[in-house]
Structures are given as structure tokens and as C-alpha cells.
N, C-alpha and C. Protein backbone atom coordinates (compact mmCIF):
# COMPACT_ATOMS: atom_id res chain seq x y z
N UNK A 1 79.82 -71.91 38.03
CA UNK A 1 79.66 -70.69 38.78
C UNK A 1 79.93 -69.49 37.87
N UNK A 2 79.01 -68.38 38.07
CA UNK A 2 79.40 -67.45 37.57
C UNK A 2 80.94 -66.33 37.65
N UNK A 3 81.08 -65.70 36.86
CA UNK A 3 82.75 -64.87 37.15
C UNK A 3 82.21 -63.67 37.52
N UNK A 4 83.36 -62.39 38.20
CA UNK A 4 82.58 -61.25 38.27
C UNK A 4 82.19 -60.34 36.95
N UNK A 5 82.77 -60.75 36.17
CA UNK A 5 82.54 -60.08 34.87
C UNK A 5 81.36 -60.34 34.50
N UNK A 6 80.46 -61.35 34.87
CA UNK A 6 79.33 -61.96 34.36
C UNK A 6 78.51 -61.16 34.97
N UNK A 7 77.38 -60.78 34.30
CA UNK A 7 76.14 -59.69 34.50
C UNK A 7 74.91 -60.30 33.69
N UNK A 8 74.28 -60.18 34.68
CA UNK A 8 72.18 -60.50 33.65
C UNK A 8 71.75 -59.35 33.33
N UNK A 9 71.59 -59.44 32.16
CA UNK A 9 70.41 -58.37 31.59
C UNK A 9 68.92 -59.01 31.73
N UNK A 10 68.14 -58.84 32.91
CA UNK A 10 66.86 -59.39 32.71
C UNK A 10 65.90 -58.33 31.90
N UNK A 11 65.27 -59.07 31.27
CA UNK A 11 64.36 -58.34 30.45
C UNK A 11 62.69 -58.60 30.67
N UNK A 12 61.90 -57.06 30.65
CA UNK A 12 60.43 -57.00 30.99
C UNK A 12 60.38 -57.83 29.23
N UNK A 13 58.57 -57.59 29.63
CA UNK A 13 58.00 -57.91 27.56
C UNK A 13 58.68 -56.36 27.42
N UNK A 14 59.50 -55.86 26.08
CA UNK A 14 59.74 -54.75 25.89
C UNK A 14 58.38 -53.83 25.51
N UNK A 15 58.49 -52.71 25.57
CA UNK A 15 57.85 -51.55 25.21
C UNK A 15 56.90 -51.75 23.61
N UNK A 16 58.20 -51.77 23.02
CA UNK A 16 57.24 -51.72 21.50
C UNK A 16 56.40 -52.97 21.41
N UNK A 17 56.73 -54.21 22.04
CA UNK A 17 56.16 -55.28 22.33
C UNK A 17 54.63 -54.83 22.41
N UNK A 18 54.90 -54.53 23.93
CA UNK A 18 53.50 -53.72 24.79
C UNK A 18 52.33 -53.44 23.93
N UNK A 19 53.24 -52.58 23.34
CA UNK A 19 52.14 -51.59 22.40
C UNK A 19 50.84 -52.29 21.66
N UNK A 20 51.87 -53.34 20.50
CA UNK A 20 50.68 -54.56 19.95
C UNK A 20 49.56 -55.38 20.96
N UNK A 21 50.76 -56.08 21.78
CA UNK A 21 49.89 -56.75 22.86
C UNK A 21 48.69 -56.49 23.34
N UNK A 22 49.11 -55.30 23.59
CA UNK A 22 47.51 -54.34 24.22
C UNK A 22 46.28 -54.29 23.07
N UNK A 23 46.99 -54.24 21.95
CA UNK A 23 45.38 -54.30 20.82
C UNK A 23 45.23 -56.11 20.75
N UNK A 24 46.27 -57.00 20.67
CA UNK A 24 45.97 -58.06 19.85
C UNK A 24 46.75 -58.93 20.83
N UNK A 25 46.63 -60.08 21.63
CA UNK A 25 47.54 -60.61 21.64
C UNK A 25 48.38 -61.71 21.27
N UNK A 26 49.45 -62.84 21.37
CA UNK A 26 50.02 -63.59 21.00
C UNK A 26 49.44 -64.57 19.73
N UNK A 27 48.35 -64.80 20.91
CA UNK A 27 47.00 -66.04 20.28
C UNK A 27 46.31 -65.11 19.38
N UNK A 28 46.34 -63.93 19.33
CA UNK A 28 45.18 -63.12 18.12
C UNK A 28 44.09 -62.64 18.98
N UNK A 29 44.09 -62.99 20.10
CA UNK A 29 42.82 -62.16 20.70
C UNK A 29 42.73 -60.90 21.64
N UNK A 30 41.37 -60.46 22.38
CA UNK A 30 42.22 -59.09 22.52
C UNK A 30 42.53 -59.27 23.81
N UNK A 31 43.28 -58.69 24.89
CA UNK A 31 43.59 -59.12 26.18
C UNK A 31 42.19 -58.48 27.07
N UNK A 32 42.95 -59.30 28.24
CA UNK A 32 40.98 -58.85 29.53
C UNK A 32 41.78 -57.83 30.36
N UNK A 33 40.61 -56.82 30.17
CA UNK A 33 41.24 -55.86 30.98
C UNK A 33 40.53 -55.78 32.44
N UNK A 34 41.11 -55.66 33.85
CA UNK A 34 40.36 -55.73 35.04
C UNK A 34 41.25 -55.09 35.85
N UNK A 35 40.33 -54.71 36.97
CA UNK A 35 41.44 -54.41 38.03
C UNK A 35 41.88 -54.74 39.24
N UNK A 36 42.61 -54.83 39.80
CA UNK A 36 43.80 -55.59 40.13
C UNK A 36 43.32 -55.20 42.15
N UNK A 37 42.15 -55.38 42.49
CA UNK A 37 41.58 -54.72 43.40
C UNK A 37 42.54 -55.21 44.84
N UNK A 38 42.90 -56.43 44.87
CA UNK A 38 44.15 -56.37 46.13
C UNK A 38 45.13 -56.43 46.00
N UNK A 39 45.88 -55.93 44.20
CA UNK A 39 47.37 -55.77 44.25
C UNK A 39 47.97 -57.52 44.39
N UNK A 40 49.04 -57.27 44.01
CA UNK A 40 49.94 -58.04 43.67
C UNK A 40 50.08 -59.32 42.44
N UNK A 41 49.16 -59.13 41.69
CA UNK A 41 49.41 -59.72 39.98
C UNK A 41 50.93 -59.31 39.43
N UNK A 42 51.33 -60.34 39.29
CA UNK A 42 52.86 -60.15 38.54
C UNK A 42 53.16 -59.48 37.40
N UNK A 43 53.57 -58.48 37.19
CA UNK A 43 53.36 -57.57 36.33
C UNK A 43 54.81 -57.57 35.16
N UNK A 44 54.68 -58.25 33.82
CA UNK A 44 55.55 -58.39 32.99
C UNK A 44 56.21 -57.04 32.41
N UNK A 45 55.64 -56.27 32.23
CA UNK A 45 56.02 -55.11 31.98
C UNK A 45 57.56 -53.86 32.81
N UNK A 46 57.11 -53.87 33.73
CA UNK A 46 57.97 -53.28 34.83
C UNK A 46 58.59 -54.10 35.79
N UNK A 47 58.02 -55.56 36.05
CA UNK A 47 59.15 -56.71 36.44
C UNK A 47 58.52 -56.40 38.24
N UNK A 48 57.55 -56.10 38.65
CA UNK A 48 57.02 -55.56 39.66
C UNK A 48 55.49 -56.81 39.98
N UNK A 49 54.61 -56.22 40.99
CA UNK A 49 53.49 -56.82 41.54
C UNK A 49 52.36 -55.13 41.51
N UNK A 50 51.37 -55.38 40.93
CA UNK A 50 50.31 -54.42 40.44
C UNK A 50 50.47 -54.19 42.63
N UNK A 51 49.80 -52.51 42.02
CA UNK A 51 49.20 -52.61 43.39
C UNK A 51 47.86 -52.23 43.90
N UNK A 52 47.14 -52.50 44.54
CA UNK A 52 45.95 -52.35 44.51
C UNK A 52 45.16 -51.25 44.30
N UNK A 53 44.47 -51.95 43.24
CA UNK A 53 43.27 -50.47 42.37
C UNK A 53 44.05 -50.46 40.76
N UNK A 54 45.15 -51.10 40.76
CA UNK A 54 45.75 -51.01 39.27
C UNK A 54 45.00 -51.46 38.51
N UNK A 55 44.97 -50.78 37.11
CA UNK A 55 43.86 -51.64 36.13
C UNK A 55 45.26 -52.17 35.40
N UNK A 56 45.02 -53.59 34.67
CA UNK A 56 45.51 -54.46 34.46
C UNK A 56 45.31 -55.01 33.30
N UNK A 57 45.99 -56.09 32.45
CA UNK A 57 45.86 -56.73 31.02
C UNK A 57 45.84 -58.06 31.26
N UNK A 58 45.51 -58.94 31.23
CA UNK A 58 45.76 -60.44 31.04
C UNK A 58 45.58 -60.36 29.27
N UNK A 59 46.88 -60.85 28.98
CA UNK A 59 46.97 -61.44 28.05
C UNK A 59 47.86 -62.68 27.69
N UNK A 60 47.96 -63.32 26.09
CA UNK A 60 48.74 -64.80 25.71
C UNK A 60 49.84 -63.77 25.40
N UNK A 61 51.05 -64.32 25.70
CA UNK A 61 52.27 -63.78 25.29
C UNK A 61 53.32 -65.11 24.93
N UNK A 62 53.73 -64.92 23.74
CA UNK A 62 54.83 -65.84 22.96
C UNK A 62 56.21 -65.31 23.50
N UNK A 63 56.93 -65.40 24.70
CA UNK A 63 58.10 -65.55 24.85
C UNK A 63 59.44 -66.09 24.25
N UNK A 64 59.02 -66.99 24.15
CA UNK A 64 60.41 -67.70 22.86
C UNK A 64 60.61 -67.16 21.37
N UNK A 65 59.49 -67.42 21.19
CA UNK A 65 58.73 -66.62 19.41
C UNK A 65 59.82 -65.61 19.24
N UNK A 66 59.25 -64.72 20.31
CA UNK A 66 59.70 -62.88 20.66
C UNK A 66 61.46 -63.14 20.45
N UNK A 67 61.77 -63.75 20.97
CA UNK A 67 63.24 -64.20 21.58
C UNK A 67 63.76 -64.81 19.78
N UNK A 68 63.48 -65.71 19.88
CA UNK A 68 63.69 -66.14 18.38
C UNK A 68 63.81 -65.74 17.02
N UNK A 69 62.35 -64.39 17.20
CA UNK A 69 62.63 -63.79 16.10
C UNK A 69 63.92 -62.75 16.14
N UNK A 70 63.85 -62.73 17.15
CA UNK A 70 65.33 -61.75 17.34
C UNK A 70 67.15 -62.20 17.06
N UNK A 71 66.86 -63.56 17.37
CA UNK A 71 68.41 -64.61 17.36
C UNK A 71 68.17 -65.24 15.72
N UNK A 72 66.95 -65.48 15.19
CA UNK A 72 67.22 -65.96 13.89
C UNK A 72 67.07 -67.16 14.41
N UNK A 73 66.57 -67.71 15.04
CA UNK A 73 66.20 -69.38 15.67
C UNK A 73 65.24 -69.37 15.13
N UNK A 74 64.22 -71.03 15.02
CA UNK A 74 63.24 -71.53 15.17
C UNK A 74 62.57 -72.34 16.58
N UNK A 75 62.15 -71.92 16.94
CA UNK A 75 61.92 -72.43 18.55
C UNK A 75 60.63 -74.33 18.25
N UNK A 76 60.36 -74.46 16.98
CA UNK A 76 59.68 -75.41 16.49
C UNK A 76 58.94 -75.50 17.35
N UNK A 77 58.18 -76.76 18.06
CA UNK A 77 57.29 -77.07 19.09
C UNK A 77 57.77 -76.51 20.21
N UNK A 78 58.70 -75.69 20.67
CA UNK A 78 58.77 -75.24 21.80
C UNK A 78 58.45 -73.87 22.45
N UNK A 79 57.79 -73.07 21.15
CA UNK A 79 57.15 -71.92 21.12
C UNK A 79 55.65 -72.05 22.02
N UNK A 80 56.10 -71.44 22.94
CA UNK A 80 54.36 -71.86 23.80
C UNK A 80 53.93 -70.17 23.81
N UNK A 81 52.74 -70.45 24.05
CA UNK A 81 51.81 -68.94 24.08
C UNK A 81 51.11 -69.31 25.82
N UNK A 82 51.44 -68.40 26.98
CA UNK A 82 50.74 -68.03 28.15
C UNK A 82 50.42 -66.84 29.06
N UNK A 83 49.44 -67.30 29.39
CA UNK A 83 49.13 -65.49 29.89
C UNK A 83 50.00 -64.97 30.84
N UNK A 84 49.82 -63.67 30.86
CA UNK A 84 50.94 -62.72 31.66
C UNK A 84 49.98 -61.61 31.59
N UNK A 85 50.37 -60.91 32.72
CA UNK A 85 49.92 -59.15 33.51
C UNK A 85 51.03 -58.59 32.89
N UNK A 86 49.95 -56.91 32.54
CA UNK A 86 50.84 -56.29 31.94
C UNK A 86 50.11 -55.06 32.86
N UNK A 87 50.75 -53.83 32.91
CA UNK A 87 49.81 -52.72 32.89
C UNK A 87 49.17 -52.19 32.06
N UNK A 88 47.63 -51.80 32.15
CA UNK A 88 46.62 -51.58 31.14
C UNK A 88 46.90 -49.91 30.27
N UNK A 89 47.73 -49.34 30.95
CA UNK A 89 48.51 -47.89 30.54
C UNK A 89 49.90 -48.57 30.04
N UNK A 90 50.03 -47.29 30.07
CA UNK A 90 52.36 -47.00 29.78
C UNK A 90 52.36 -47.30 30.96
N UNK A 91 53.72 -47.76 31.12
CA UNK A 91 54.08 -48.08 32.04
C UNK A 91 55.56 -47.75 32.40
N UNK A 92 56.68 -46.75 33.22
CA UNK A 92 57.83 -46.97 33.19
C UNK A 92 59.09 -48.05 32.87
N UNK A 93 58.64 -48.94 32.79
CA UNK A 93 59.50 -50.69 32.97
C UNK A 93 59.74 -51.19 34.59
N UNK A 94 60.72 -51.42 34.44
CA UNK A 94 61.14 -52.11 35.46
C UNK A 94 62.62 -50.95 35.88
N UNK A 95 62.60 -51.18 37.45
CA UNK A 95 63.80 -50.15 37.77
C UNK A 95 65.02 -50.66 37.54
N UNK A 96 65.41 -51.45 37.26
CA UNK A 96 66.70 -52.38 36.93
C UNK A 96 66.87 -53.39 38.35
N UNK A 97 68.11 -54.11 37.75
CA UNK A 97 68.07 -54.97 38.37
C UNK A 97 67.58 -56.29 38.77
N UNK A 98 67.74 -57.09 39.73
CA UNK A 98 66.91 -58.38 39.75
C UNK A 98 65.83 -58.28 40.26
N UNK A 99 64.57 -58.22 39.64
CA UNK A 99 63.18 -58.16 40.19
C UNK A 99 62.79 -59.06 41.64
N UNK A 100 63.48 -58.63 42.41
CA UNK A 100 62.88 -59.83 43.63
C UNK A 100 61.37 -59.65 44.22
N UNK A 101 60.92 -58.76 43.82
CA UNK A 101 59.41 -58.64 43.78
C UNK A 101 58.78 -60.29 43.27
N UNK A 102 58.69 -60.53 42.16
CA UNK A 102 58.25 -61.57 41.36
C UNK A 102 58.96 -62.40 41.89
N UNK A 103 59.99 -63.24 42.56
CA UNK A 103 60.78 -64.05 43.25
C UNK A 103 60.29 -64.48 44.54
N UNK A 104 59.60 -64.62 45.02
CA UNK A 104 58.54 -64.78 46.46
C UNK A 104 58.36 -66.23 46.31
N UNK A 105 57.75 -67.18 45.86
CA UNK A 105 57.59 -68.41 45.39
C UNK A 105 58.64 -69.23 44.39
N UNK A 106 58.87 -70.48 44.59
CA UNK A 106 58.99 -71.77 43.96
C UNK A 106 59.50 -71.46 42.50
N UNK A 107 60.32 -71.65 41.89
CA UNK A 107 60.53 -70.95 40.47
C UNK A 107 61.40 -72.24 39.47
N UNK A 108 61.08 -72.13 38.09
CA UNK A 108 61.81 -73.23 37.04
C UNK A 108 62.76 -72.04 36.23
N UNK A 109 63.88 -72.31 36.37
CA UNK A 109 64.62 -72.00 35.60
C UNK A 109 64.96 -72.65 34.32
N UNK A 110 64.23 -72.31 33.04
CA UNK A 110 64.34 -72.40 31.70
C UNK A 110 65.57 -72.48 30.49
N UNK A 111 66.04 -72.99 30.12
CA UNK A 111 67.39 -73.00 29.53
C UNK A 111 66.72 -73.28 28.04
N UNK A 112 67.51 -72.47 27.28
CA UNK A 112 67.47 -72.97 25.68
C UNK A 112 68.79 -72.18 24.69
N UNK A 113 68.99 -73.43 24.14
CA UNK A 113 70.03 -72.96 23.15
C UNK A 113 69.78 -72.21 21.95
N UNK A 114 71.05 -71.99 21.15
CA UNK A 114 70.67 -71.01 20.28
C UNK A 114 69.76 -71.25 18.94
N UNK A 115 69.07 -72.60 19.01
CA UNK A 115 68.41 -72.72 18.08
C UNK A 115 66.63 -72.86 18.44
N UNK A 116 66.55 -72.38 19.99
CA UNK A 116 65.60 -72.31 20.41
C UNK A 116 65.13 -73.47 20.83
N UNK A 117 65.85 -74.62 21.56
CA UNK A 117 65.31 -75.63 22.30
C UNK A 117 65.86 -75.80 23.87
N UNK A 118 64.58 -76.68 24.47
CA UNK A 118 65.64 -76.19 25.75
C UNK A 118 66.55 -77.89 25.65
N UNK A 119 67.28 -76.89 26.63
CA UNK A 119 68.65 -77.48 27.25
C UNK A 119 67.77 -78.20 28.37
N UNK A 120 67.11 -77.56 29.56
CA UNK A 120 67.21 -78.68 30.91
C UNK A 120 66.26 -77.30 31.77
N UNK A 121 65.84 -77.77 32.93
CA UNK A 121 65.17 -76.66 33.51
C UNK A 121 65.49 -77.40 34.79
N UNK A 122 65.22 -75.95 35.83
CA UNK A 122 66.16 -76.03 37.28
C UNK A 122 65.48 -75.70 38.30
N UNK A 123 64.72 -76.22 38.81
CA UNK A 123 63.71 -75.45 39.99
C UNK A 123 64.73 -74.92 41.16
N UNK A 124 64.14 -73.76 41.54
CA UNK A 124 65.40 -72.98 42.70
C UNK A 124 64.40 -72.03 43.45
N UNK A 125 64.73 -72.16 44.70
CA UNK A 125 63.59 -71.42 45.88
C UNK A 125 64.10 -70.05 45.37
N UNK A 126 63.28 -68.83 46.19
CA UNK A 126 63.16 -67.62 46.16
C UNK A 126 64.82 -66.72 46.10
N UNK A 127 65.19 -67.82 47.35
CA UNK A 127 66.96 -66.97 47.49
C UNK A 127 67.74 -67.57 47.04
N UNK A 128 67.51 -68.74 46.01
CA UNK A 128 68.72 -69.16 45.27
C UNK A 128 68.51 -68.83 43.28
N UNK A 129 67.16 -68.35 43.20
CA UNK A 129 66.92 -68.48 42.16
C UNK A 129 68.02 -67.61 40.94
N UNK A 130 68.57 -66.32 41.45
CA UNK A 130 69.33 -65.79 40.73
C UNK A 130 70.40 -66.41 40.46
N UNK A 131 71.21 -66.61 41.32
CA UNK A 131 71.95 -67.59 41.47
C UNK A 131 72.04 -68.58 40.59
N UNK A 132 71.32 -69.10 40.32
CA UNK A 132 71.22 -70.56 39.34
C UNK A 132 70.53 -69.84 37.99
N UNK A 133 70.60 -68.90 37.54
CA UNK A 133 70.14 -68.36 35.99
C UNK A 133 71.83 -67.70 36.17
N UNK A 134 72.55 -67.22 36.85
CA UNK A 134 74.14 -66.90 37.12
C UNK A 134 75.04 -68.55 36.20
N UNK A 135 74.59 -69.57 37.35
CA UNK A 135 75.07 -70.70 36.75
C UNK A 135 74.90 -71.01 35.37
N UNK A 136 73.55 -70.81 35.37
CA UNK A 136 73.28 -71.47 33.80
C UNK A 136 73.58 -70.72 32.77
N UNK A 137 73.59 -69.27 32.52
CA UNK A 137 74.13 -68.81 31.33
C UNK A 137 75.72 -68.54 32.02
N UNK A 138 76.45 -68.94 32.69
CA UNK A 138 77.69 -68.99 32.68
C UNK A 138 78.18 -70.65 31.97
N UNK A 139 77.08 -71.14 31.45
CA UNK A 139 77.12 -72.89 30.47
C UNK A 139 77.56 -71.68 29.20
N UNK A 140 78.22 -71.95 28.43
CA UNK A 140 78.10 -71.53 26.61
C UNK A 140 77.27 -71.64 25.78
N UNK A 141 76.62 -73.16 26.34
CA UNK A 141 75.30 -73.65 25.11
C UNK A 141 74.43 -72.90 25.64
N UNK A 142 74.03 -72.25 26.89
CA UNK A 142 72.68 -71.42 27.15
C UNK A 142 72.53 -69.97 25.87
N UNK A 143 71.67 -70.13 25.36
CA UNK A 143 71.62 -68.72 24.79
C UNK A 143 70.44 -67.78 25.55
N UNK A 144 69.56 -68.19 26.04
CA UNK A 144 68.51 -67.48 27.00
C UNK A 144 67.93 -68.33 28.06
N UNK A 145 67.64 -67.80 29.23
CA UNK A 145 67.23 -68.42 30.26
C UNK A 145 65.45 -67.88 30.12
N UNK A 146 64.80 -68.29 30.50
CA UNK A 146 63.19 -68.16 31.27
C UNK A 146 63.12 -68.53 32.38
N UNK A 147 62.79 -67.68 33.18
CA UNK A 147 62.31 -68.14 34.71
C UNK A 147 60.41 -67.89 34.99
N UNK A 148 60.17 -68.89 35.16
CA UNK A 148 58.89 -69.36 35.09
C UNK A 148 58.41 -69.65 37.04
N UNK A 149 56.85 -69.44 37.36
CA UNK A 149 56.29 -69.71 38.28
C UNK A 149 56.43 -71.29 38.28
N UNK A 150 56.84 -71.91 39.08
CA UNK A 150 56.82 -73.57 39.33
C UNK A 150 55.51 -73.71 39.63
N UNK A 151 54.69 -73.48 40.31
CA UNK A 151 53.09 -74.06 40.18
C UNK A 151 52.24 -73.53 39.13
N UNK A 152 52.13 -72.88 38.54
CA UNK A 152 51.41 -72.64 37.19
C UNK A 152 52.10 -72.91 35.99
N UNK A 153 53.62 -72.15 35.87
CA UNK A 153 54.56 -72.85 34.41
C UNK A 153 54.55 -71.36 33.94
N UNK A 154 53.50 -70.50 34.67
CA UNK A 154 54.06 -69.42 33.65
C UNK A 154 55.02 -68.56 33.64
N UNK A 155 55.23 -67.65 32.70
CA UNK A 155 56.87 -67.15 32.73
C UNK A 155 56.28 -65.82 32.88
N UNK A 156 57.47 -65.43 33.66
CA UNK A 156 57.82 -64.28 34.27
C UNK A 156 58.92 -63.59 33.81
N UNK A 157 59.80 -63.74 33.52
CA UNK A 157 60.65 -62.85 32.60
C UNK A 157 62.00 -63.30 32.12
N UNK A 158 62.47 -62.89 31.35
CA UNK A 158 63.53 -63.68 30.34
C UNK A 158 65.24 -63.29 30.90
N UNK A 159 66.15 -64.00 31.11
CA UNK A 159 67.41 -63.12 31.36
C UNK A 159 68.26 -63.82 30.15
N UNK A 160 69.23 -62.92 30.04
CA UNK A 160 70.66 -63.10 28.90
C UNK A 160 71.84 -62.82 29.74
N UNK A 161 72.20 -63.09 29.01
CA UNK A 161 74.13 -62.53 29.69
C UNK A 161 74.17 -61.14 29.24
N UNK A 162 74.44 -60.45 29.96
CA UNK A 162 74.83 -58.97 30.32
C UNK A 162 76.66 -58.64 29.24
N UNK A 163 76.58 -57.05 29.50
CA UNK A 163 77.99 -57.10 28.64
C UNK A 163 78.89 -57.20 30.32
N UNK A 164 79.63 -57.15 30.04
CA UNK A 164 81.02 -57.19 30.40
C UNK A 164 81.24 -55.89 31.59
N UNK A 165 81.50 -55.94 32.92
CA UNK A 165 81.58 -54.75 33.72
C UNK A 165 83.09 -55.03 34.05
């Protein structure tokens, strides 16, 4: 269980991220741009659901990679590349907090240690899902969580342990 001191920093794809993505993405190609005509595409960027009439990005995004190059890991075969919505503009981010927007459906909670492999993954409904990314980086060996769509696999956004409140 988590302590109260324990806090998630969930994280969108960051900003400077964005920027490349939008010319090139993960895989090298360029993303599809369309629009989003009845709203609600999961939107990596701001941690939100497009809303209708939004123009939009599908692109491959390397999540672990991103993560890895940052910790000094090698994520070896566990570096996957999958698509994700972004907004086709700037975009503010996300307002803080736990995106329960994107939380509506079935979800895998992702675990990997600090050398970029996973640990174990946790499927958890809509109202327990925070909750159990609480549990799991309150483990020591977690160094990043992914929480991923359970019927497609794709990921939706990354959390860490937060500082200290």
C-alpha cells in the first residue's frame, strides 16, 4: 500500500517530445493527420479525450526508449513502438493530476525496473486503477509504471513516484 507521502507524477509524451513526433515519428515515419469528427480519441499529449472537430496525429511512439534514455537503462527487446493521439497543434498538456478521462475502460498496469525490464503487469478496472500504480511504485524495484488500454495494449501514459508532500 501506498504512504501519504507517496505522490504520482503522471506524465503526458512531454512537449519537446511533441515537437519531433509531429515531423517524424518513433518508427521514422510521418504521423496521419485526421479529424477527430465524434471526439473522444485518447489524447497523449494533455492526458484528455479529443473533442469533436479536433484535428488529430496518429502516430508510433517509443515509450520505454523515451524513459530509458532518460534513466541510462537499456530497455533491450522490451522497447516497443505503438500508436498514440496527440494533438495536431500545441497543445496546453494535461491539467494535473490523475487523468480519469483516459480511465473509462479495462486497463494493464505496466511495471519495469531500473534496467528497463518489466517486473509483472496488473490489470485493474476504471476505479481501482490508480490505486494499483499507488501499490506498485510503492514496490522499490518499480522504477516506472505504464498504464496501457487492456484490449488493444496500447499505452496511455507513464507514472513515477512523485517527490515527497
Amino acid at each position: 500500500m501506498t504512504t501519504p507521502e507517496t505522490t504520482l507524477d503522471v506524465r503526458p509524451v512531454a512537449p519537446e517530445v511533441l515537437r519531433t513526433l509531429r515531423t517524424v515519428d518513433d518508427a521514422g515515419r510521418p504521423p496521419v493527420r485526421s479529424t477527430d469528427t465524434s471526439g473522444g480519441s485518447p489524447l497523449r499529449c494533455c492526458l484528455t479525450r479529443a473533442r469533436p472537430g479536433e484535428d488529430v496525429l496518429l502516430l508510433s511512439y517509443a515509450p520505454l526508449r523515451r524513459w530509458a534514455a532518460e534513466a541510462g537503462a537499456d530497455p533491450g527487446p522490451y522497447d516497443e513502438t505503438g500508436p498514440v493521439f496527440v494533438h495536431a497543434g500545441e497543445c496546453p498538456g494535461p491539467a494535473g493530476g490523475w487523468p480519469r478521462d483516459l480511465h473509462q475502460g479495462e486497463r494493464v498496469v505496466r511495471c519495469y525496473d531500473a534496467d528497463g525490464r518489466i517486473l509483472r503487469g496488473r490489470a485493474a478496472g476504471p476505479a481501482e486503477v490508480r490505486q494499483v500504480v499507488a501499490e506498485e511504485l510503492a514496490d522499490p524495484g518499480v522504477a516506472v509504471v505504464h498504464v496501457r488500454a487492456l484490449a488493444f495494449g496500447c499505452f496511455l501514459h507513464e507514472v513515477r513516484r512523485g517527490p515527497a508532500v
